[in-house]
N, C-alpha and C. Protein backbone atom coordinates (compact mmCIF):
# COMPACT_ATOMS: atom_id res chain seq x y z
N UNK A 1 0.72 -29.97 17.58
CA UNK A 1 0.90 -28.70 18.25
C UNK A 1 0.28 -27.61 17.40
N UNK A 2 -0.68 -26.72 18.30
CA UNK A 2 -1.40 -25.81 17.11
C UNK A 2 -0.47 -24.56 17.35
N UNK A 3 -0.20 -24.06 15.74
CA UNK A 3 0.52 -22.48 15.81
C UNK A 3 -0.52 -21.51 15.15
N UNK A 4 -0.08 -20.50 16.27
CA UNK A 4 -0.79 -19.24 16.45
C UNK A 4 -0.90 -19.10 14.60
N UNK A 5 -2.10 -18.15 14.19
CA UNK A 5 -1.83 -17.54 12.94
C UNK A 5 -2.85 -16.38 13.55
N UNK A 6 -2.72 -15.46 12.54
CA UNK A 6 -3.88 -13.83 12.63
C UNK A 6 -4.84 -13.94 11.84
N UNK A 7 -5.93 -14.12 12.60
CA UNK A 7 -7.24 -13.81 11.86
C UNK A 7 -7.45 -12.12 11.26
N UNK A 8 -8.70 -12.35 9.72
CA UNK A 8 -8.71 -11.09 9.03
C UNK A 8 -9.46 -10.68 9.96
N UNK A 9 -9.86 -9.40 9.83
CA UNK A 9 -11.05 -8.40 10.18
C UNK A 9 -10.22 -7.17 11.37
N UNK A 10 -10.95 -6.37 11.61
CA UNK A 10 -10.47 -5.27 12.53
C UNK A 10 -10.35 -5.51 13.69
N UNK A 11 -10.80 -6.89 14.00
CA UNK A 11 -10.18 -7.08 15.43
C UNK A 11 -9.41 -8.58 16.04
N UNK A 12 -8.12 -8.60 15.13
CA UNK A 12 -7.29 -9.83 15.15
C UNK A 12 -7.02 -10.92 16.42
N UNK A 13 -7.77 -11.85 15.82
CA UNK A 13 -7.69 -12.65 16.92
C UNK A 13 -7.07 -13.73 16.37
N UNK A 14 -6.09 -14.55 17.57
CA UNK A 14 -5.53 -16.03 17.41
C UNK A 14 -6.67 -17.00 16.66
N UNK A 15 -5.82 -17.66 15.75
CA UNK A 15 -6.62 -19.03 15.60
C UNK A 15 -5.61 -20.30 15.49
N UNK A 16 -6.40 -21.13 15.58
CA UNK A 16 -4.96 -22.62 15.83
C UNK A 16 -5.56 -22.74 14.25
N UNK A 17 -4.12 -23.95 14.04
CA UNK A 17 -4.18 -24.16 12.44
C UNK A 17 -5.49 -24.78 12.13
N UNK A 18 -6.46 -25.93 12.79
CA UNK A 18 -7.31 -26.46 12.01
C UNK A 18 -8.40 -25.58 11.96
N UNK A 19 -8.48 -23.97 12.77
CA UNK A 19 -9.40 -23.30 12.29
C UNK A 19 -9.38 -22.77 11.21
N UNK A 20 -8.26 -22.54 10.30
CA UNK A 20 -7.80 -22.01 8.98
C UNK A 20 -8.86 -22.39 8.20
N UNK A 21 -8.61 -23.47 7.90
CA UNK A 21 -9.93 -24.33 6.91
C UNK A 21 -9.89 -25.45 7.79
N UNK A 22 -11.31 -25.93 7.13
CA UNK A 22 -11.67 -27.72 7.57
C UNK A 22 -10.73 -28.69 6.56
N UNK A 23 -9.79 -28.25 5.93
CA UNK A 23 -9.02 -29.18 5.29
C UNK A 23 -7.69 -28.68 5.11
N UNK A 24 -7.11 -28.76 3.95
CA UNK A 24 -5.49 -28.61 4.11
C UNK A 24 -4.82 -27.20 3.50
N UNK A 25 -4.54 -26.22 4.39
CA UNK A 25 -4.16 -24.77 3.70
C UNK A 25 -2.76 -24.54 3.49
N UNK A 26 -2.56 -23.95 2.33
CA UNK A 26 -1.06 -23.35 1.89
C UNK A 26 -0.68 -22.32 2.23
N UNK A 27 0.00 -22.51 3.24
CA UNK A 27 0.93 -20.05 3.88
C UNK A 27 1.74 -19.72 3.53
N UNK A 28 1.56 -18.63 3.37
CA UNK A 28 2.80 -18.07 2.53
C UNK A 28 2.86 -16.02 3.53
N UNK A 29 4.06 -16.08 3.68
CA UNK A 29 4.44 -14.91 4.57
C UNK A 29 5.11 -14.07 3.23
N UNK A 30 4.58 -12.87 3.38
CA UNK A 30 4.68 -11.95 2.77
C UNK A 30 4.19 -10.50 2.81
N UNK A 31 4.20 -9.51 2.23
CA UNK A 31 3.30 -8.28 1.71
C UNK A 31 3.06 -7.83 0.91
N UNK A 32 2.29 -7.15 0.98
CA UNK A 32 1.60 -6.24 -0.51
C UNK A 32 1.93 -6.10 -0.60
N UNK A 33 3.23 -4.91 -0.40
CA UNK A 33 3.83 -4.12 -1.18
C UNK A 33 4.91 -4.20 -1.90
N UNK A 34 5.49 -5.81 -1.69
CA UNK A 34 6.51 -6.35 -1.70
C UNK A 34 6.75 -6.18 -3.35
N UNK A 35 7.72 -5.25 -4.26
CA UNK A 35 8.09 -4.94 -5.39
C UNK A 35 7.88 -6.21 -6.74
N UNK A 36 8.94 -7.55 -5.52
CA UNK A 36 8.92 -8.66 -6.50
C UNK A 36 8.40 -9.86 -6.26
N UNK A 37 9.12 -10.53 -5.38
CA UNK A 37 8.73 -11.70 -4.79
C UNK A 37 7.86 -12.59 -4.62
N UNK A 38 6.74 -11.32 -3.51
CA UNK A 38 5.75 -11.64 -3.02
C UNK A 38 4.46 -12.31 -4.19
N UNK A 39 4.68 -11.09 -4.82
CA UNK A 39 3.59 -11.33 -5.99
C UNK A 39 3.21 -12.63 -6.81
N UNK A 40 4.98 -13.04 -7.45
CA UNK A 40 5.04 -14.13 -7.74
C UNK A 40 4.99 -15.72 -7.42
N UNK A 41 5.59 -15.21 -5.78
CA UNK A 41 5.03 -16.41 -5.08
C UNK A 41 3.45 -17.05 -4.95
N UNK A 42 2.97 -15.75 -4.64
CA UNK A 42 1.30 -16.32 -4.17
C UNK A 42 0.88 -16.52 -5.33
N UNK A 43 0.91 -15.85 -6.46
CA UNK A 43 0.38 -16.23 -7.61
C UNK A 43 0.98 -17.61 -8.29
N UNK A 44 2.09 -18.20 -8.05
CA UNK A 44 2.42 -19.54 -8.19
C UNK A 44 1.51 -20.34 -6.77
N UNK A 45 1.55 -19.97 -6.05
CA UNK A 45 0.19 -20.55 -4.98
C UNK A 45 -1.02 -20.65 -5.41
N UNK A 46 -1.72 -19.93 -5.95
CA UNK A 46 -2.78 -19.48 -6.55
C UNK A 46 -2.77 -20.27 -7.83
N UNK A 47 -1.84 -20.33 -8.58
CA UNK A 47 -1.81 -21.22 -9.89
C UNK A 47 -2.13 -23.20 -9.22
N UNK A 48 -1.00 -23.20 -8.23
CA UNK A 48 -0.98 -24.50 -7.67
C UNK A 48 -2.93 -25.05 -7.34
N UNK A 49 -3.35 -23.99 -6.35
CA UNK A 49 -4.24 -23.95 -6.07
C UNK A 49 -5.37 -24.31 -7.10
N UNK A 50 -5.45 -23.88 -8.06
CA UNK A 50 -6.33 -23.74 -9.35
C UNK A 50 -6.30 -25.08 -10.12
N UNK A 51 -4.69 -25.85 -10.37
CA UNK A 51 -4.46 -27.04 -10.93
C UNK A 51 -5.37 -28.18 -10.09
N UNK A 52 -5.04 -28.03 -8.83
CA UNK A 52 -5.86 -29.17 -7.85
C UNK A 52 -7.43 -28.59 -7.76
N UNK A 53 -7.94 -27.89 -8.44
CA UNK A 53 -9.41 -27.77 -8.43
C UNK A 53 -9.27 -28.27 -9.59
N UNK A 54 -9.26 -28.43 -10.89
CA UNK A 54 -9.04 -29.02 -12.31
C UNK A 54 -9.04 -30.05 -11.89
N UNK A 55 -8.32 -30.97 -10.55
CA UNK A 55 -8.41 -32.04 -10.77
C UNK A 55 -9.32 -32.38 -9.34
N UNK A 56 -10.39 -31.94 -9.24
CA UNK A 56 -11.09 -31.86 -8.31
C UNK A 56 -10.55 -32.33 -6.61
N UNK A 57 -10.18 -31.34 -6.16
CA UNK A 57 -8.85 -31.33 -4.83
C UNK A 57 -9.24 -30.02 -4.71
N UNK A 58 -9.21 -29.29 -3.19
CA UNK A 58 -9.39 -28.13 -2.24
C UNK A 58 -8.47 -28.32 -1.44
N UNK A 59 -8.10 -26.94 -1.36
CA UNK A 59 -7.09 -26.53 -0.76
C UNK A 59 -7.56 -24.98 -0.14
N UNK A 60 -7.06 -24.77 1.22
CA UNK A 60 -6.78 -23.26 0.83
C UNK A 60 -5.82 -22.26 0.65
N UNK A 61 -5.25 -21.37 -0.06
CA UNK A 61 -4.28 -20.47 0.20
C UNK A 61 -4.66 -19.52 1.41
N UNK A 62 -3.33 -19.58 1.65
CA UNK A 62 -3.55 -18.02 2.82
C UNK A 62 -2.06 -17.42 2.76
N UNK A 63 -2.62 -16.13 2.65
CA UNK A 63 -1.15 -15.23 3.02
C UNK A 63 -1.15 -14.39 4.01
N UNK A 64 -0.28 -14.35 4.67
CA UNK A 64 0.07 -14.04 6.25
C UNK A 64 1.07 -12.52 5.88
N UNK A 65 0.25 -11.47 6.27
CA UNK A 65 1.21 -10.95 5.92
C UNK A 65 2.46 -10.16 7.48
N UNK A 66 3.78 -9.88 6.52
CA UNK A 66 4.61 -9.57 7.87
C UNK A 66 5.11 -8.00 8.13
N UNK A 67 3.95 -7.31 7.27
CA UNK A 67 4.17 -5.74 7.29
C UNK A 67 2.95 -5.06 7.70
N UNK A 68 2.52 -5.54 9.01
CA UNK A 68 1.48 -5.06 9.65
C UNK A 68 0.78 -3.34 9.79
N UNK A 69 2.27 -2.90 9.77
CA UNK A 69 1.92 -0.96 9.30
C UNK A 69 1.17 -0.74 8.32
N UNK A 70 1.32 -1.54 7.05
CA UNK A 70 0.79 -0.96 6.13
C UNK A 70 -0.12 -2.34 5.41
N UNK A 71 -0.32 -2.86 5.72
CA UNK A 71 -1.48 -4.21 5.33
C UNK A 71 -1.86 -4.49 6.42
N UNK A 72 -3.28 -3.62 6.68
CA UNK A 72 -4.23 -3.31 7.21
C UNK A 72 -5.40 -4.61 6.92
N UNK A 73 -6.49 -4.87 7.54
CA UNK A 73 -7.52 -5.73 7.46
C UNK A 73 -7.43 -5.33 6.12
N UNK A 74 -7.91 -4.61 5.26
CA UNK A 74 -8.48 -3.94 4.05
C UNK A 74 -7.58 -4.35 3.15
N UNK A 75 -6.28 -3.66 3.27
CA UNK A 75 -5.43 -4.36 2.16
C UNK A 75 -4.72 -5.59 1.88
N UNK A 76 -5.05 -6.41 3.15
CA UNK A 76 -4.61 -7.75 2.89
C UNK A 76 -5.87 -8.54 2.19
N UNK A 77 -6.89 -7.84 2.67
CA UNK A 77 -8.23 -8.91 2.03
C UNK A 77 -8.13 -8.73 0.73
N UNK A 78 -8.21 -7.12 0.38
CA UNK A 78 -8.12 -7.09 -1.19
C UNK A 78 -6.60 -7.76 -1.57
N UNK A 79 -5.88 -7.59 -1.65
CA UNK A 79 -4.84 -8.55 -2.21
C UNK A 79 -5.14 -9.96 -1.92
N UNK A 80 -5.20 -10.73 -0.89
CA UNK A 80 -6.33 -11.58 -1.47
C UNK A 80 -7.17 -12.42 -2.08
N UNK A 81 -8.01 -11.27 -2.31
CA UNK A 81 -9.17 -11.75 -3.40
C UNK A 81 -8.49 -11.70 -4.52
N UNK A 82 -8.16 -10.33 -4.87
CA UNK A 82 -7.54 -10.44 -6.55
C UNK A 82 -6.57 -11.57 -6.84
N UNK A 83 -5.82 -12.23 -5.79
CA UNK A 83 -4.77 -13.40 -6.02
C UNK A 83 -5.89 -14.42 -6.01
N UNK A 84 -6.54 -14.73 -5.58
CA UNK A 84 -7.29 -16.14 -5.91
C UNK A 84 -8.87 -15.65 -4.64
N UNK A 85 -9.89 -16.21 -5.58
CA UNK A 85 -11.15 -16.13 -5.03
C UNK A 85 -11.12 -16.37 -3.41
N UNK A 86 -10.55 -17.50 -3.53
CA UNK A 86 -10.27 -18.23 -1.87
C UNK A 86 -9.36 -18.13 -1.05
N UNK A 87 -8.22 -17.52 -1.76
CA UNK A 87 -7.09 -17.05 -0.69
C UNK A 87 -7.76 -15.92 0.51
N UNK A 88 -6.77 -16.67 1.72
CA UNK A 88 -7.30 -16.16 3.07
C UNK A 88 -6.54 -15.23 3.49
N UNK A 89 -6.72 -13.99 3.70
CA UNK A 89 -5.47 -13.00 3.79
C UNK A 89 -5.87 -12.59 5.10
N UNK A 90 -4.21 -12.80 5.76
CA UNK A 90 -4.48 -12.42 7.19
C UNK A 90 -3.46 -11.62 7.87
N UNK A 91 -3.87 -9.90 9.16
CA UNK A 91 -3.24 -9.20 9.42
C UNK A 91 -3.01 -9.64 11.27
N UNK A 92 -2.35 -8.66 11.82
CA UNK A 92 -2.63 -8.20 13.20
C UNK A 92 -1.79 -7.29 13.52
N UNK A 93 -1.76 -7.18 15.12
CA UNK A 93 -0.74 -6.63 15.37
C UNK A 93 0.89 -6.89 14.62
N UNK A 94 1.59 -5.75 15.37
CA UNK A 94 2.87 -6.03 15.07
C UNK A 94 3.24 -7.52 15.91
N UNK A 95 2.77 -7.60 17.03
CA UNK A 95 2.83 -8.44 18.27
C UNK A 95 2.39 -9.60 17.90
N UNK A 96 1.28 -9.92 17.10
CA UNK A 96 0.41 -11.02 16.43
C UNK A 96 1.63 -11.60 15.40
N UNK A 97 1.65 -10.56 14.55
CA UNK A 97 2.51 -10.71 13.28
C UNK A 97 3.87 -11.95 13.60
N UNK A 98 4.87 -11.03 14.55
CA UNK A 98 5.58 -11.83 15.09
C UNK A 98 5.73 -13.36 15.86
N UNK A 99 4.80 -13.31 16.30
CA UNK A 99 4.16 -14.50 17.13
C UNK A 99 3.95 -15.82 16.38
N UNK A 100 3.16 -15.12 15.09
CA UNK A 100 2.79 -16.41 13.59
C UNK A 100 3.78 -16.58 12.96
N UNK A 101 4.95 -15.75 13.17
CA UNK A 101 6.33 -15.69 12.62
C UNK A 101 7.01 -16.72 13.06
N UNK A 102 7.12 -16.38 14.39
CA UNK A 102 8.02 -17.37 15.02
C UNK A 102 7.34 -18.81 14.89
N UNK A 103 6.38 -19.09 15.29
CA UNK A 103 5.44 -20.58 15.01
C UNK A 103 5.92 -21.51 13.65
N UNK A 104 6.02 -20.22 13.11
CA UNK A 104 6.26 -21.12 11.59
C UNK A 104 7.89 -20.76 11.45
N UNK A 105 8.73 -20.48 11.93
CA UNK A 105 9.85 -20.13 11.94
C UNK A 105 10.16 -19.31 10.72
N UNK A 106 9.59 -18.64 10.88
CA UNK A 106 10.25 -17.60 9.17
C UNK A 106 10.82 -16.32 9.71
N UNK A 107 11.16 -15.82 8.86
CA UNK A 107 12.11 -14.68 9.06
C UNK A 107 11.46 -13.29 8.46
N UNK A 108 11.42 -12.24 9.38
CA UNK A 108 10.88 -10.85 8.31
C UNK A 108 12.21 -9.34 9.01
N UNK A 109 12.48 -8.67 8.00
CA UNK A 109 13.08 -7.35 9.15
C UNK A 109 12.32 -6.40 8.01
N UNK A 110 11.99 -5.23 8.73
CA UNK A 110 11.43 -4.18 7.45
C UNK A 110 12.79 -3.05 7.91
N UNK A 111 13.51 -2.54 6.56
CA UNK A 111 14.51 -1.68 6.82
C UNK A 111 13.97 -0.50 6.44
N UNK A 112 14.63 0.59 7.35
CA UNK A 112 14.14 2.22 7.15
C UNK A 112 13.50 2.31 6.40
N UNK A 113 13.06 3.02 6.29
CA UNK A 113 11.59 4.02 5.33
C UNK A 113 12.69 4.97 4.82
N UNK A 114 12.31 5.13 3.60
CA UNK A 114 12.96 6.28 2.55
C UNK A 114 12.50 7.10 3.17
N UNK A 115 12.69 8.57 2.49
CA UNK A 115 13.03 9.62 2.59
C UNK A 115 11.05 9.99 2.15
N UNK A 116 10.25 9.36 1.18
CA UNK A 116 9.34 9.31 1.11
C UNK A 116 8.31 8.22 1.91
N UNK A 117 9.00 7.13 2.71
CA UNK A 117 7.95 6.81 4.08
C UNK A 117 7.75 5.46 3.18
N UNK A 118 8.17 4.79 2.19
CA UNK A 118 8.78 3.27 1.61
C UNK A 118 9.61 2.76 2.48
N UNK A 119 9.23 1.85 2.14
CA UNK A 119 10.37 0.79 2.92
C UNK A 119 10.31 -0.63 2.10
N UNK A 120 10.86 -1.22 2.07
CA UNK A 120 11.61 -2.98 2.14
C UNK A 120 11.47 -3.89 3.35
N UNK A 121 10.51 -4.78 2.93
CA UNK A 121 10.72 -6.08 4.28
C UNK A 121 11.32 -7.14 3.58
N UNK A 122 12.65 -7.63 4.50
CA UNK A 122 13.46 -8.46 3.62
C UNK A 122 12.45 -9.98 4.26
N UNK A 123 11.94 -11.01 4.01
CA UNK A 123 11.47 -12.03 4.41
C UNK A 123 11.78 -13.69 3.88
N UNK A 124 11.76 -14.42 5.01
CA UNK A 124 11.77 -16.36 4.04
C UNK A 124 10.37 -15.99 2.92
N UNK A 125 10.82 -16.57 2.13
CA UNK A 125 9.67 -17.13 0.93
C UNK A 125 9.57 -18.75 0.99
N UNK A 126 9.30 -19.13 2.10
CA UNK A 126 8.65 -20.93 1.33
C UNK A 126 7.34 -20.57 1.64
N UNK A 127 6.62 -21.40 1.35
CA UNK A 127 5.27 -21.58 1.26
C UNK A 127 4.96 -22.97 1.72
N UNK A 128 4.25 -23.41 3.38
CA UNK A 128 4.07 -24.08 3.95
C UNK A 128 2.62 -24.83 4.23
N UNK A 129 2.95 -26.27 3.58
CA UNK A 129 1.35 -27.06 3.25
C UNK A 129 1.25 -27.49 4.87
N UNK A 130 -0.33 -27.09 5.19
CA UNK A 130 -0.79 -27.24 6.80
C UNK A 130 -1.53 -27.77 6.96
N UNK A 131 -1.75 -29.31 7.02
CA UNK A 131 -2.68 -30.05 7.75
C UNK A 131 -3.26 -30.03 9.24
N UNK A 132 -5.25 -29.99 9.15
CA UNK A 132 -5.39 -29.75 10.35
C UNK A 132 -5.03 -31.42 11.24
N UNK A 133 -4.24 -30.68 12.65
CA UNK A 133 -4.25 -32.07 13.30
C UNK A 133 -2.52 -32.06 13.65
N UNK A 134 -1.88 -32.04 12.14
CA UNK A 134 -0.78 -32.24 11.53
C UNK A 134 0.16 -31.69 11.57
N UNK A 135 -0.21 -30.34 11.81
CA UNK A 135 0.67 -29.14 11.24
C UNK A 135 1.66 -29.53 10.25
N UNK A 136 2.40 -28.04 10.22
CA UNK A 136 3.04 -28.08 8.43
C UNK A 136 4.01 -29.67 8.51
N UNK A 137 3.27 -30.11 7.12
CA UNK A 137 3.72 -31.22 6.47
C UNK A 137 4.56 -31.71 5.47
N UNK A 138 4.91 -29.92 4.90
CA UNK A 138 5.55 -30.30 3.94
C UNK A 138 5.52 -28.58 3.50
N UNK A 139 7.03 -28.41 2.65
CA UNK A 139 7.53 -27.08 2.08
C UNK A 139 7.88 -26.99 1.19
N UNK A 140 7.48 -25.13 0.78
CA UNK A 140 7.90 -25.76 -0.83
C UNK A 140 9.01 -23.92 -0.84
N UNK A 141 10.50 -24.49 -1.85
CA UNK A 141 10.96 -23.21 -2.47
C UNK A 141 10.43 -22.55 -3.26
N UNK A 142 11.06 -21.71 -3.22
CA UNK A 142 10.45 -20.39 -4.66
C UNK A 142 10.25 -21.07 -6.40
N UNK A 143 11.72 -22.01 -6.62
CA UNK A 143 12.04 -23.03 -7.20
C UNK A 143 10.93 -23.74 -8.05
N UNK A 144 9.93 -24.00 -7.23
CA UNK A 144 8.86 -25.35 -7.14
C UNK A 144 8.22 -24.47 -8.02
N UNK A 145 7.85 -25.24 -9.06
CA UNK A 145 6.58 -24.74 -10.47
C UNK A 145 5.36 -25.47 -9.78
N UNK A 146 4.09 -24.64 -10.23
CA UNK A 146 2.80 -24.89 -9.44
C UNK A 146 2.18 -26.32 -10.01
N UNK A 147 2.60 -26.82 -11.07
CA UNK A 147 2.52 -28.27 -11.31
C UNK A 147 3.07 -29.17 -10.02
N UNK A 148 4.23 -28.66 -10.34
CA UNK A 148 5.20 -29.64 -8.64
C UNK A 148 4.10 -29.85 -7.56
N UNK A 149 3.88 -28.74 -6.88
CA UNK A 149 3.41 -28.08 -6.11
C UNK A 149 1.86 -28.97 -5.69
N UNK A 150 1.54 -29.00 -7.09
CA UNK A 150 0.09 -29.47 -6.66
C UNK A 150 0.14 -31.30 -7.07
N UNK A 151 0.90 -31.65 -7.37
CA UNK A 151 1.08 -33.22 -7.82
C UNK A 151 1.50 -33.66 -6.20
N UNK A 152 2.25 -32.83 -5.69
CA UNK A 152 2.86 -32.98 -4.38
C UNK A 152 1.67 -32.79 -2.99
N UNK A 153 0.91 -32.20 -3.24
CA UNK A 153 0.17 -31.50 -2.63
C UNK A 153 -1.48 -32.43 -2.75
N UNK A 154 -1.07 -32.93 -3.93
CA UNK A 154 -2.38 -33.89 -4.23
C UNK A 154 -2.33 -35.03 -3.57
N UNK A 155 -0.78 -35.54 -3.42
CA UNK A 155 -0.79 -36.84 -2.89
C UNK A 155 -1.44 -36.82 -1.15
N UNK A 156 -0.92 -35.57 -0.11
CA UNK A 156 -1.28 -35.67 0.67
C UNK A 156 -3.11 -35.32 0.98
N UNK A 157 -3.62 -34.80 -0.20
CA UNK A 157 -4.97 -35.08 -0.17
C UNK A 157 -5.40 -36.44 -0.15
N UNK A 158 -5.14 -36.90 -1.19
CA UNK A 158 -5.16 -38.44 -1.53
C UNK A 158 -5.19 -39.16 -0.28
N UNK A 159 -4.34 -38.94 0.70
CA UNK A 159 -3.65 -39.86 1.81
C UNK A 159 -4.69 -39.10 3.24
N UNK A 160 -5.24 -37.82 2.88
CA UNK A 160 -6.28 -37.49 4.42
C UNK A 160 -7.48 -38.12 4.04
């Protein structure tokens, strides 16, 4: 069964999972602006990611983000790039957003905006390995060190 995700660029369009990459991508729902979390997650993605090129294995990251107001085409790409050369950063609508939400069953609420126009999106943090064909095959907690991650992640290379 293919689930919806948001393509980058200024004019967001659906793609099914095996358009992501021609091989096996890691998602991770989040935002930029996200204080703590976020950061650390993708960059333990990004670490994972990096171990399985060392051991010659491709993967791609992608981060989906679920604060569509303010991670725009622009600021999801640059966040991004600076997280890993190949991470795929992807926006849309609010309508899109939700849609890739529900597919992958995760959870986002963004609560009021301060008094200065901040806000908090409370969101799931797993990070979901997506085979094309397959869909998600396998999940990982916050928990999981990017060694785990990619020993785990290697085997199902091994096995496509």
């Amino acid at each position: 069964v293919s689930r919806p995700a948001i393509s980058p660029g200024a004019s967001p369009l659906f793609l099914r999972e095996d358009e992501i990459r021609r091989g096996i991508a890691l998602l991770y729902f989040g935002y930029t602006s996200c204080p703590d979390v976020c950061p650390l997650d993708v960059d333990r993605n990004a670490a994972a990611t990096e171990i399985l090129e060392e051991r010659g294995q491709s993967i791609t990251p992608v981060f989906i983000t679920v604060d569509p107001a303010r991670d725009t085409p622009k600021v999801v790409g640059d966040f991004a790039e600076v997280m890993h050369p190949r991470m795929v950063g992807l926006t849309g609508s609010p309508e899109q957003v939700k849609a890739a939400s529900q597919a992958y069953r995760t959870y986002y609420k963004a609560h009021p905006a301060d008094e200065s126009g901040e806000y908090l999106v409370d969101h799931s943090t797993f990070s979901y390995l997506v085979m094309p064909g397959e869909g998600v095959v396998d999940f990982f907690r916050r928990e999981v060190r990017p060694e785990q991650m990619a020993d785990s992640i290697g085997c199902f290379l091994d096995q496509s």
